[in-house]
Protein backbone atom coordinates (compact mmCIF):
# COMPACT_ATOMS: atom_id res chain seq x y z
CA UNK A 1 20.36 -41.89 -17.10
CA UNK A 2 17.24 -40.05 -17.11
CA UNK A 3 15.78 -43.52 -14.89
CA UNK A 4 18.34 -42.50 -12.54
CA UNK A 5 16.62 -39.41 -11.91
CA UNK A 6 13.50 -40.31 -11.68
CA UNK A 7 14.36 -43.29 -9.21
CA UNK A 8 16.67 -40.81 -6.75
CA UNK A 9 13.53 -38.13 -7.19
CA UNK A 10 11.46 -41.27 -6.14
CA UNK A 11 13.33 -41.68 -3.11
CA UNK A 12 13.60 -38.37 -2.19
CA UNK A 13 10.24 -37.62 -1.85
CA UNK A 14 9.97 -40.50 0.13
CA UNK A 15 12.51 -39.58 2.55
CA UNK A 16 10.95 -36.13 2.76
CA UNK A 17 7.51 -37.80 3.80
CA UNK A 18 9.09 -39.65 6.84
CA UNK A 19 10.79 -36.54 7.96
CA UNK A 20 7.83 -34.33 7.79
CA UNK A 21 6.06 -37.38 9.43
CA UNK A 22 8.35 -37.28 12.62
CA UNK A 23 8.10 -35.03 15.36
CA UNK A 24 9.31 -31.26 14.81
CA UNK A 25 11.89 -31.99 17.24
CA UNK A 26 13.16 -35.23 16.49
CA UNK A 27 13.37 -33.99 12.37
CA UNK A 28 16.76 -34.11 10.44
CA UNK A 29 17.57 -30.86 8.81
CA UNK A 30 16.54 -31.12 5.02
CA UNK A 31 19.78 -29.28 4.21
CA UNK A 32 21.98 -31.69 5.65
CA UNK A 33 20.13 -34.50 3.68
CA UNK A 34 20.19 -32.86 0.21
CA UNK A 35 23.86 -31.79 0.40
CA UNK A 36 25.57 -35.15 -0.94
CA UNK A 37 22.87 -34.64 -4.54
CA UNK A 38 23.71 -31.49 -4.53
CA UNK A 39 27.97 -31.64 -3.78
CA UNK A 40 27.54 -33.90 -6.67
CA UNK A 41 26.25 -31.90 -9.02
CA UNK A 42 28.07 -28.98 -7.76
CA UNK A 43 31.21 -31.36 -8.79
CA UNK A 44 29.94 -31.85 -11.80
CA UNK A 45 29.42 -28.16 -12.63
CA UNK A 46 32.74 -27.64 -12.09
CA UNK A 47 33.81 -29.86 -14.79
CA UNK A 48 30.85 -29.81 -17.23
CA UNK A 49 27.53 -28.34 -17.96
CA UNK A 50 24.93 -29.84 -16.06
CA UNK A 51 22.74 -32.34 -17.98
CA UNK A 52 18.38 -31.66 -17.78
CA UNK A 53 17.57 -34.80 -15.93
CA UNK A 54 20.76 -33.49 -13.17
CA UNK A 55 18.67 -30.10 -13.41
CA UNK A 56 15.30 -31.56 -12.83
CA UNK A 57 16.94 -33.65 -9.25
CA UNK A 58 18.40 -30.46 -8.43
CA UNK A 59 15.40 -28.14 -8.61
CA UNK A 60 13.20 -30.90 -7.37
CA UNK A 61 15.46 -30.98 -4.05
CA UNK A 62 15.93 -27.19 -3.93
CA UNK A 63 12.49 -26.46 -4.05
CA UNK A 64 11.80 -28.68 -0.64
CA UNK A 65 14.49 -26.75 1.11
CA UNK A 66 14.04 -23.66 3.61
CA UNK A 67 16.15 -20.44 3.28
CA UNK A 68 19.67 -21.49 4.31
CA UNK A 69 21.14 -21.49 7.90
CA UNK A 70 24.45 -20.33 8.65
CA UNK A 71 25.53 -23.86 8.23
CA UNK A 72 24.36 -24.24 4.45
CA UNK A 73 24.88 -20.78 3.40
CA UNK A 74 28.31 -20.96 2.44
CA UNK A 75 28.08 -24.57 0.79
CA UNK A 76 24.89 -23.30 -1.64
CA UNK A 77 26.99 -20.26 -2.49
CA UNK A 78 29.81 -22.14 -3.77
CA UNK A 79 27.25 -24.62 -5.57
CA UNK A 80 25.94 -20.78 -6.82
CA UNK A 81 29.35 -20.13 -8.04
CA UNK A 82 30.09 -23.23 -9.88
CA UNK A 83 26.41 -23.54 -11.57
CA UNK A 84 27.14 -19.83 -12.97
CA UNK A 85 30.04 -20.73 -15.01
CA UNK A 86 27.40 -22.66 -17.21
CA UNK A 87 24.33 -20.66 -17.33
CA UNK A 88 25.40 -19.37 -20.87
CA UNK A 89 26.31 -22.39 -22.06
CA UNK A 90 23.21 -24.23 -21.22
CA UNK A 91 19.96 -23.66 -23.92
CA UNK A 92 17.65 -25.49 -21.00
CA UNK A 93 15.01 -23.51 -19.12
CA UNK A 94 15.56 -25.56 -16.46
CA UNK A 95 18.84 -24.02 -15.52
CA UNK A 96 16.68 -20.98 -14.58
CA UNK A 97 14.76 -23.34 -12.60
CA UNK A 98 17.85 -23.97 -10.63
CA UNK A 99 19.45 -20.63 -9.91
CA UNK A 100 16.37 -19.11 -8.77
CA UNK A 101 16.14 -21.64 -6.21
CA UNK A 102 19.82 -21.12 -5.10
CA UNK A 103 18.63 -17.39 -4.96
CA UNK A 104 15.85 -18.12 -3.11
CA UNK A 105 17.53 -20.35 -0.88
CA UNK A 106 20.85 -17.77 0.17
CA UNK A 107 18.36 -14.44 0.30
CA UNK A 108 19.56 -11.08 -0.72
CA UNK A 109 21.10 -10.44 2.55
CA UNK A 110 24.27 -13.72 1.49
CA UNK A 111 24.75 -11.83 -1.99
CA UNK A 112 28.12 -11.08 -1.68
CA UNK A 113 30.81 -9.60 -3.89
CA UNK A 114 31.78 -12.76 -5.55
CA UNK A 115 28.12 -14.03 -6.16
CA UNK A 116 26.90 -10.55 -7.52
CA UNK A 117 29.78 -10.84 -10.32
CA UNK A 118 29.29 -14.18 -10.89
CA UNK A 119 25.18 -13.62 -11.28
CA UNK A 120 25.80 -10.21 -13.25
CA UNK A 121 29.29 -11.78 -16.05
CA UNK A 122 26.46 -15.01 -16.11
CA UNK A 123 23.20 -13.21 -16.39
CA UNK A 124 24.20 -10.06 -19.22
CA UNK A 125 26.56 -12.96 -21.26
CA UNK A 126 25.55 -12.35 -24.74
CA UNK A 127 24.22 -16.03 -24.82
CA UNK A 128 22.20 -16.18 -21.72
CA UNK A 129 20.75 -12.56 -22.87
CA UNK A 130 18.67 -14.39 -25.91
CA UNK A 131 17.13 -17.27 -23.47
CA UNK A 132 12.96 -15.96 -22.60
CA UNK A 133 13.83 -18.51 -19.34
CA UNK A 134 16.61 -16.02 -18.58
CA UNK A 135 14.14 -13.04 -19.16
CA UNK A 136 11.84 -15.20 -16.44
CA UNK A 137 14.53 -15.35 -14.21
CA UNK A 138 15.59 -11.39 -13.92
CA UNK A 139 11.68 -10.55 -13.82
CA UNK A 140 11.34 -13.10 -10.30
């Protein structure tokens, strides 16, 4: 599966070259783009913990996104919400990776009620609390 990865990272760079290549005006929003990836792997949070090649695609397309609109906001906070039930399940840094792009991407100002319980019952879980990429994470 991990060739799966690497072949839907392969074309989304791609398609993130053309759109930087158009005009500002004419440009799809990046957001829009990523969100069928990342619905899928929000899916799969919700069932299972999220393998490191699924990481990797994630935090590859989460790092070329802006801070969210109003628009995207409330979709990445329900991926948020979903990829927190796993955190202390998962041994892979990478998981880090991922939330502190979600984080960067909603802002402290969208750190609501239900995130900030499901970042704090994640974050101080006796399991996550021995990972040095957790210890990473709470220092960024």
């Amino acid at each position: 599966e991990s060739h799966h990865a690497e072949h839907l990272l392969l074309v989304w760079r791609t398609l993130v070259a053309v759109v930087s290549a158009l005009p500002p005006d004419r440009r799809p929003n990046l957001h829009s783009l990523a969100r069928p990836v990342l619905e899928e792997m929000r899916q799969f949070c919700l069932q299972a913990s999220p393998p490191r090649h699924g990481l990797q695609v994630a935090c590859a397309l989460l790092k070329d996104l802006g801070p969210c609109d109003i628009s995207s906001a409330e979709f990445v906070k329900s991926f948020l919400l979903a990829f927190c039930e796993w955190i202390p399940h998962s041994v892979l840094d990478e998981t880090f990776e991922v939330l502190d792009q979600l984080l960067r991407l909603l802002g402290r100002a969208a750190l609501d009620g239900a995130v900030t319980r499901a970042l704090t019952h994640s974050m101080l879980n006796q399991y996550t609390t021995r990972s040095k990429a957790q210890r990473r994470s709470q220092t960024a």
